[in-house]
C-alpha atoms as a PDB file:
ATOM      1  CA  UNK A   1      10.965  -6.604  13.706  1.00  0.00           C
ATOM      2  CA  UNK A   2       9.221  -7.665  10.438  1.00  0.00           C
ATOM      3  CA  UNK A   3      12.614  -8.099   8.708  1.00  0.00           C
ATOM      4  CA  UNK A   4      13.963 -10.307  11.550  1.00  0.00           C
ATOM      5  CA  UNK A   5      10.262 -12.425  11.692  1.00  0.00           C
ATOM      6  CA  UNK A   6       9.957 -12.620   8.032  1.00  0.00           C
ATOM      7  CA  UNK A   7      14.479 -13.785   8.072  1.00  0.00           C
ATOM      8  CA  UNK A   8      13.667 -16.247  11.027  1.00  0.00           C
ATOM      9  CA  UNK A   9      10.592 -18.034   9.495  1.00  0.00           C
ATOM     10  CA  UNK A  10      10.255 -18.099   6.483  1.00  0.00           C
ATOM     11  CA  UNK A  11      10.814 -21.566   4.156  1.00  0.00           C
ATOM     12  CA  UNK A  12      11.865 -20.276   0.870  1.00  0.00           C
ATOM     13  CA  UNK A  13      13.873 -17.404  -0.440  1.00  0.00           C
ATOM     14  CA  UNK A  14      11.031 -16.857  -3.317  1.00  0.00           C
ATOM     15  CA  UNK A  15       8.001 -17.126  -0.783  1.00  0.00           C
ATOM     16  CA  UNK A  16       5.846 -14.227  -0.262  1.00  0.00           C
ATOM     17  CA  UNK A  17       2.815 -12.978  -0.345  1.00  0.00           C
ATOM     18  CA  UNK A  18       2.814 -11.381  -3.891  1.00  0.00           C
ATOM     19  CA  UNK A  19       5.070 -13.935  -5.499  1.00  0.00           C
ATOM     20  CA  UNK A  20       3.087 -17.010  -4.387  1.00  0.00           C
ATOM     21  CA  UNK A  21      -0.215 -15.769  -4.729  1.00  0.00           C
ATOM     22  CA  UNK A  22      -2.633 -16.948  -7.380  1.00  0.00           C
ATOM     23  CA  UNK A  23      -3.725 -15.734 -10.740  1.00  0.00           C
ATOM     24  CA  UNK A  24      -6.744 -16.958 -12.614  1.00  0.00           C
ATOM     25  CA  UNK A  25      -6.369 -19.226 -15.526  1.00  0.00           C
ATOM     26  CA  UNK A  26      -5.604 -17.800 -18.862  1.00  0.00           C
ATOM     27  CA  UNK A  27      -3.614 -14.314 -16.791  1.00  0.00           C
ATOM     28  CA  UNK A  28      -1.366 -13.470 -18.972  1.00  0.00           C
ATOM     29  CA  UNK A  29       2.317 -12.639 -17.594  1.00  0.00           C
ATOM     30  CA  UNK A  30       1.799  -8.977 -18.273  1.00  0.00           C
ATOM     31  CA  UNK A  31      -1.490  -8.918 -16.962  1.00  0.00           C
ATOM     32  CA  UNK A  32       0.194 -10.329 -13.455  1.00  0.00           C
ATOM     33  CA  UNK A  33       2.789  -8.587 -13.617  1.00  0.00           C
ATOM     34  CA  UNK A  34       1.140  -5.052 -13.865  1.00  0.00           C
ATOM     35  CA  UNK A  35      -1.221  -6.358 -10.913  1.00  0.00           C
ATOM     36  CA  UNK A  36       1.782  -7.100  -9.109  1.00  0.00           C
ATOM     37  CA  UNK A  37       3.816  -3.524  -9.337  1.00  0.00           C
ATOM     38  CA  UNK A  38       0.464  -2.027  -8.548  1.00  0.00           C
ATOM     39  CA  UNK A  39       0.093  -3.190  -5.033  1.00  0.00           C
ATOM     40  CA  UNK A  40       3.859  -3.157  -4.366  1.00  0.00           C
ATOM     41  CA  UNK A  41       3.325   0.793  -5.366  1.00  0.00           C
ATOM     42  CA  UNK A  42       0.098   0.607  -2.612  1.00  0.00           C
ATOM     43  CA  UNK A  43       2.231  -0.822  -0.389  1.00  0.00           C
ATOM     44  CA  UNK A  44       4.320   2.107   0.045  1.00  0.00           C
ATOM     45  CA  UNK A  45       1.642   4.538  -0.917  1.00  0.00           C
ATOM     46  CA  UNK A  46       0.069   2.841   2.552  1.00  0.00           C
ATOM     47  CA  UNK A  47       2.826   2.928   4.280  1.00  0.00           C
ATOM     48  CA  UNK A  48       3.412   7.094   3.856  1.00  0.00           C
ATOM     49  CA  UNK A  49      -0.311   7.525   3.900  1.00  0.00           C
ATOM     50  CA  UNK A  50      -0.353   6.005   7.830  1.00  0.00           C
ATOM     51  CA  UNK A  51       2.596   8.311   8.565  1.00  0.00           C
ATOM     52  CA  UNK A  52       0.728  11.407   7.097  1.00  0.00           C
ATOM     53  CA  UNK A  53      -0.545  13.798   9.569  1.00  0.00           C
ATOM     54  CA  UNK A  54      -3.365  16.628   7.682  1.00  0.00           C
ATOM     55  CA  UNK A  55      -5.791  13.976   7.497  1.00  0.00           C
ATOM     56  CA  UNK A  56      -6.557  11.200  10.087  1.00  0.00           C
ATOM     57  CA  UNK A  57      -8.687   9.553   7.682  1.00  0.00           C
ATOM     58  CA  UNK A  58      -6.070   7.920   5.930  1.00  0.00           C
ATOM     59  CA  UNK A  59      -4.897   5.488   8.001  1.00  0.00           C
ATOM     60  CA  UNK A  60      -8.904   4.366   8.119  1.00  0.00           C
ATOM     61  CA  UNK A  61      -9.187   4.286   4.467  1.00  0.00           C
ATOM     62  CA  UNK A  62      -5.848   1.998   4.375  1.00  0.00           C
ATOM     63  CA  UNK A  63      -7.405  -0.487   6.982  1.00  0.00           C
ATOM     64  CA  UNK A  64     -10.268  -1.235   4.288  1.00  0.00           C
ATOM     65  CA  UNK A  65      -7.549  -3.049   1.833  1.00  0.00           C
ATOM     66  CA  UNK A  66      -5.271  -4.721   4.471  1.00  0.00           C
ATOM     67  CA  UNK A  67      -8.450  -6.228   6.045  1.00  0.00           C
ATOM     68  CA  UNK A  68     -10.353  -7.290   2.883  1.00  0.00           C
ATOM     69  CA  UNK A  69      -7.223  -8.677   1.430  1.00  0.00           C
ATOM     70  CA  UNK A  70      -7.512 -11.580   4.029  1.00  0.00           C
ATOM     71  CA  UNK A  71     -11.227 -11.982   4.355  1.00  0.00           C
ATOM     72  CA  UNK A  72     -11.083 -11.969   0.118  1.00  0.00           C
ATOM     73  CA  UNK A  73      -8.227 -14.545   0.593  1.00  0.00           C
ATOM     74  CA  UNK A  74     -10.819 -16.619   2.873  1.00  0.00           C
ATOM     75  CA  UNK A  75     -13.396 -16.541   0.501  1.00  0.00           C
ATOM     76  CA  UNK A  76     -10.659 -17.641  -2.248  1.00  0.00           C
ATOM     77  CA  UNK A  77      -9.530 -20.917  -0.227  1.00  0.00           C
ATOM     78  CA  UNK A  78     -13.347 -21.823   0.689  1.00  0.00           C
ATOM     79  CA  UNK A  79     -13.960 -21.699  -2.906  1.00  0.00           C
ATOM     80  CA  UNK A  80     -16.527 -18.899  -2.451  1.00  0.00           C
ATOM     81  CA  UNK A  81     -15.243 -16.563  -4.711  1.00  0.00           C
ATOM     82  CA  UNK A  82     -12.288 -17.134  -7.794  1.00  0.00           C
ATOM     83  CA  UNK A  83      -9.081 -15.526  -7.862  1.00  0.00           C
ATOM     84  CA  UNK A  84     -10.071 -13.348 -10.504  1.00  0.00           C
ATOM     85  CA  UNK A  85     -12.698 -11.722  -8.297  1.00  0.00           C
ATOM     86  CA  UNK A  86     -10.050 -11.683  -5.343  1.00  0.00           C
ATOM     87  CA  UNK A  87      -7.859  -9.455  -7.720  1.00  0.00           C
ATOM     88  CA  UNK A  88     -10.724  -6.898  -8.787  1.00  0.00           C
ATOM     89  CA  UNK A  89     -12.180  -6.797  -5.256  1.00  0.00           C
ATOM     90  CA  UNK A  90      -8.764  -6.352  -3.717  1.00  0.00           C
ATOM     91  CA  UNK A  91      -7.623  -3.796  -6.711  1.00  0.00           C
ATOM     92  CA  UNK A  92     -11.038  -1.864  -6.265  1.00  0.00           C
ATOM     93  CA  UNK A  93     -10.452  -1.744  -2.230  1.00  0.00           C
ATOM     94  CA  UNK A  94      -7.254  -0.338  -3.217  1.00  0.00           C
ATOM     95  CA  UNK A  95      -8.546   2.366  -5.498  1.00  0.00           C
ATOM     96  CA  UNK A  96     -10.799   3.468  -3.058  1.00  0.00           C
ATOM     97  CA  UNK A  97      -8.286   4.366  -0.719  1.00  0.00           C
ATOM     98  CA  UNK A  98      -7.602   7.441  -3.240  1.00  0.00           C
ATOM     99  CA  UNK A  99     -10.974   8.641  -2.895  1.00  0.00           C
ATOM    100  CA  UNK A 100      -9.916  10.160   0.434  1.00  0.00           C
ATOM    101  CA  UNK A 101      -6.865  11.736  -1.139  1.00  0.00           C
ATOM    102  CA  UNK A 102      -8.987  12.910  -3.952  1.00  0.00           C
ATOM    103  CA  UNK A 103     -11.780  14.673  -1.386  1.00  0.00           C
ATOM    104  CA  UNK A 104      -8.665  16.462   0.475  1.00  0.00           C
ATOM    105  CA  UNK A 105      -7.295  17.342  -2.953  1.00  0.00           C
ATOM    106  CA  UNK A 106     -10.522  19.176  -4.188  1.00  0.00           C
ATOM    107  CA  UNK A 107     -12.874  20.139  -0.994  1.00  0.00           C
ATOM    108  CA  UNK A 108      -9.711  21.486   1.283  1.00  0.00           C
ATOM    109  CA  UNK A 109      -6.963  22.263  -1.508  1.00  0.00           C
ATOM    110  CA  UNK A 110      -4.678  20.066   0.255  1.00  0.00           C
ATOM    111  CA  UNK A 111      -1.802  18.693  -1.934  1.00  0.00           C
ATOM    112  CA  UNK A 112      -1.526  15.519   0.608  1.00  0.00           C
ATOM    113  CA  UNK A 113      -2.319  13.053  -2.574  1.00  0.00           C
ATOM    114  CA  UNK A 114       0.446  14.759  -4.391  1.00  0.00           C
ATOM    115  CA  UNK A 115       2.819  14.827  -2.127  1.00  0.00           C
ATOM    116  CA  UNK A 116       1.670  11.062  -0.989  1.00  0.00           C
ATOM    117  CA  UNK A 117       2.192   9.842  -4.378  1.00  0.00           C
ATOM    118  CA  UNK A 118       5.751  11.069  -4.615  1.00  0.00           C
ATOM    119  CA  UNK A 119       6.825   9.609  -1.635  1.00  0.00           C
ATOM    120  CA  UNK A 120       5.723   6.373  -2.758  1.00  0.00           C
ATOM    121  CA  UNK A 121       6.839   6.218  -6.202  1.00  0.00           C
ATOM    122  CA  UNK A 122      10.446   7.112  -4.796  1.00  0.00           C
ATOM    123  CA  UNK A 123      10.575   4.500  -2.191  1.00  0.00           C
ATOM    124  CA  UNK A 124       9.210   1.863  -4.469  1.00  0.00           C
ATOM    125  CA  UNK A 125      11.694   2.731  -7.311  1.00  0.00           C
ATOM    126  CA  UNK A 126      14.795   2.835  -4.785  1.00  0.00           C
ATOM    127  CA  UNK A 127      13.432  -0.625  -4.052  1.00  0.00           C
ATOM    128  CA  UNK A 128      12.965  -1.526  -7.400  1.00  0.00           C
ATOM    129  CA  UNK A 129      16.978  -0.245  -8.058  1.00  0.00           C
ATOM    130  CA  UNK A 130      17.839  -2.326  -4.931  1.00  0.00           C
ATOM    131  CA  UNK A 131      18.370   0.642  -2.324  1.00  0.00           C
ATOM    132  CA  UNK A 132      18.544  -0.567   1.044  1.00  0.00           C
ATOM    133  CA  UNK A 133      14.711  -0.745   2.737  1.00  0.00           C
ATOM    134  CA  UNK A 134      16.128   0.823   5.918  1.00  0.00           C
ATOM    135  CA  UNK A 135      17.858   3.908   3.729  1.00  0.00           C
ATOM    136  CA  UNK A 136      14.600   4.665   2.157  1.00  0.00           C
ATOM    137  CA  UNK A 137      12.646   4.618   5.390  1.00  0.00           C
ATOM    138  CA  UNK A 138      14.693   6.384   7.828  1.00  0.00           C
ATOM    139  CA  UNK A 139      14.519   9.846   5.931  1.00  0.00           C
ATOM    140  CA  UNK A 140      10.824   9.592   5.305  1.00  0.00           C
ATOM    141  CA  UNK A 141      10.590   8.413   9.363  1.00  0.00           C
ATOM    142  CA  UNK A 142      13.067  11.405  10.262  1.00  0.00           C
ATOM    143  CA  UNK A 143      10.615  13.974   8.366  1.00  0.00           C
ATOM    144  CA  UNK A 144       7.562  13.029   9.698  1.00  0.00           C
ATOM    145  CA  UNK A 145       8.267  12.744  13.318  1.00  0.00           C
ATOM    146  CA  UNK A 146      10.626  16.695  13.546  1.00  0.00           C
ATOM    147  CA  UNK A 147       7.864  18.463  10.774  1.00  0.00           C
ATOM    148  CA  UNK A 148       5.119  15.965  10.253  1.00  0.00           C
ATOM    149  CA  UNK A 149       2.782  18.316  13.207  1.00  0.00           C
ATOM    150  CA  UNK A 150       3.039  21.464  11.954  1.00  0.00           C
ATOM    151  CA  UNK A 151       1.584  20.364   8.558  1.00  0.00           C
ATOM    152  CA  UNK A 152      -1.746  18.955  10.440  1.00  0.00           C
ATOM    153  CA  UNK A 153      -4.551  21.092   9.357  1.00  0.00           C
ATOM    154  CA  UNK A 154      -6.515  21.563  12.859  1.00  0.00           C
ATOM    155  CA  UNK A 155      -9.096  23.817  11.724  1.00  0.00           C
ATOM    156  CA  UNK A 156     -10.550  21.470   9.362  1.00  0.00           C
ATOM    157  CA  UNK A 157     -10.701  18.358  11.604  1.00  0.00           C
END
């Protein structure tokens, strides 16, 4: 549905969100482009981390980015804040998002974070070698909905 919205309306073969959005003054093309791999990579790390199923706080601690990025946007337009501080707000917000991953990791000896961050970097680099979106999804899609269950750890929710 995205694919077909995103075919049907949009203006510009080279518009989207991450290649038409604004860098401060004086970013260097590195700096930008580092920014820019980072929350392609959180993009997909999102993505798995609302399909995961040992810890339902994931999918909470992923709203905290997707909302912030447009309230941070707001602030950028209304000339409230600078697009610097919209990039270290909005990398920070994603950041935290690991702290979740990071308490499963240590306080439950869950490997979700590790496992999460596999996932990820795979479908972003099959994107990044130009592997068909739907081919990377539908195994990932496939997994979690036959085994995702059993891996939910009841007793410590």
């Amino acid at each position: 549905a995205a694919s077909w919205a995103t075919k049907s309306l949009r203006h510009d073969d080279m518009e989207s969100t991450t290649a038409t959005m604004p860098y401060w003054e004086g970013c260097s093309d590195q700096t930008e482009k580092v920014f820019k791999h980072f929350y392609a990579l959180a993009q997909f790390g999102a993505t798995v981390g609302c399909m995961m199923t040992s810890n339902p706080a994931w999918p909470l601690a992923i709203l905290l980015p997707i909302q912030g990025a447009s309230f941070l946007m707001t602030l950028v337009r209304k000339g409230i804040i600078s697009t610097m501080s919209y990039h270290m707000a909005y990398a920070f917000s994603l950041l935290l998002v690991f702290a979740v991953g990071v308490r499963q990791l240590f306080w439950m000896w869950s490997l979700d974070l590790v496992g999460l961050f596999v996932v990820a970097i795979m479908a972003y680099q099959g994107r990044r070698w130009g592997a068909n979106k739907f081919l990377i999804w539908i195994p990932i899609v496939l997994l979690r909905t036959t085994v995702g269950d059993d891996y939910l750890q009841w007793d410590i929710w």
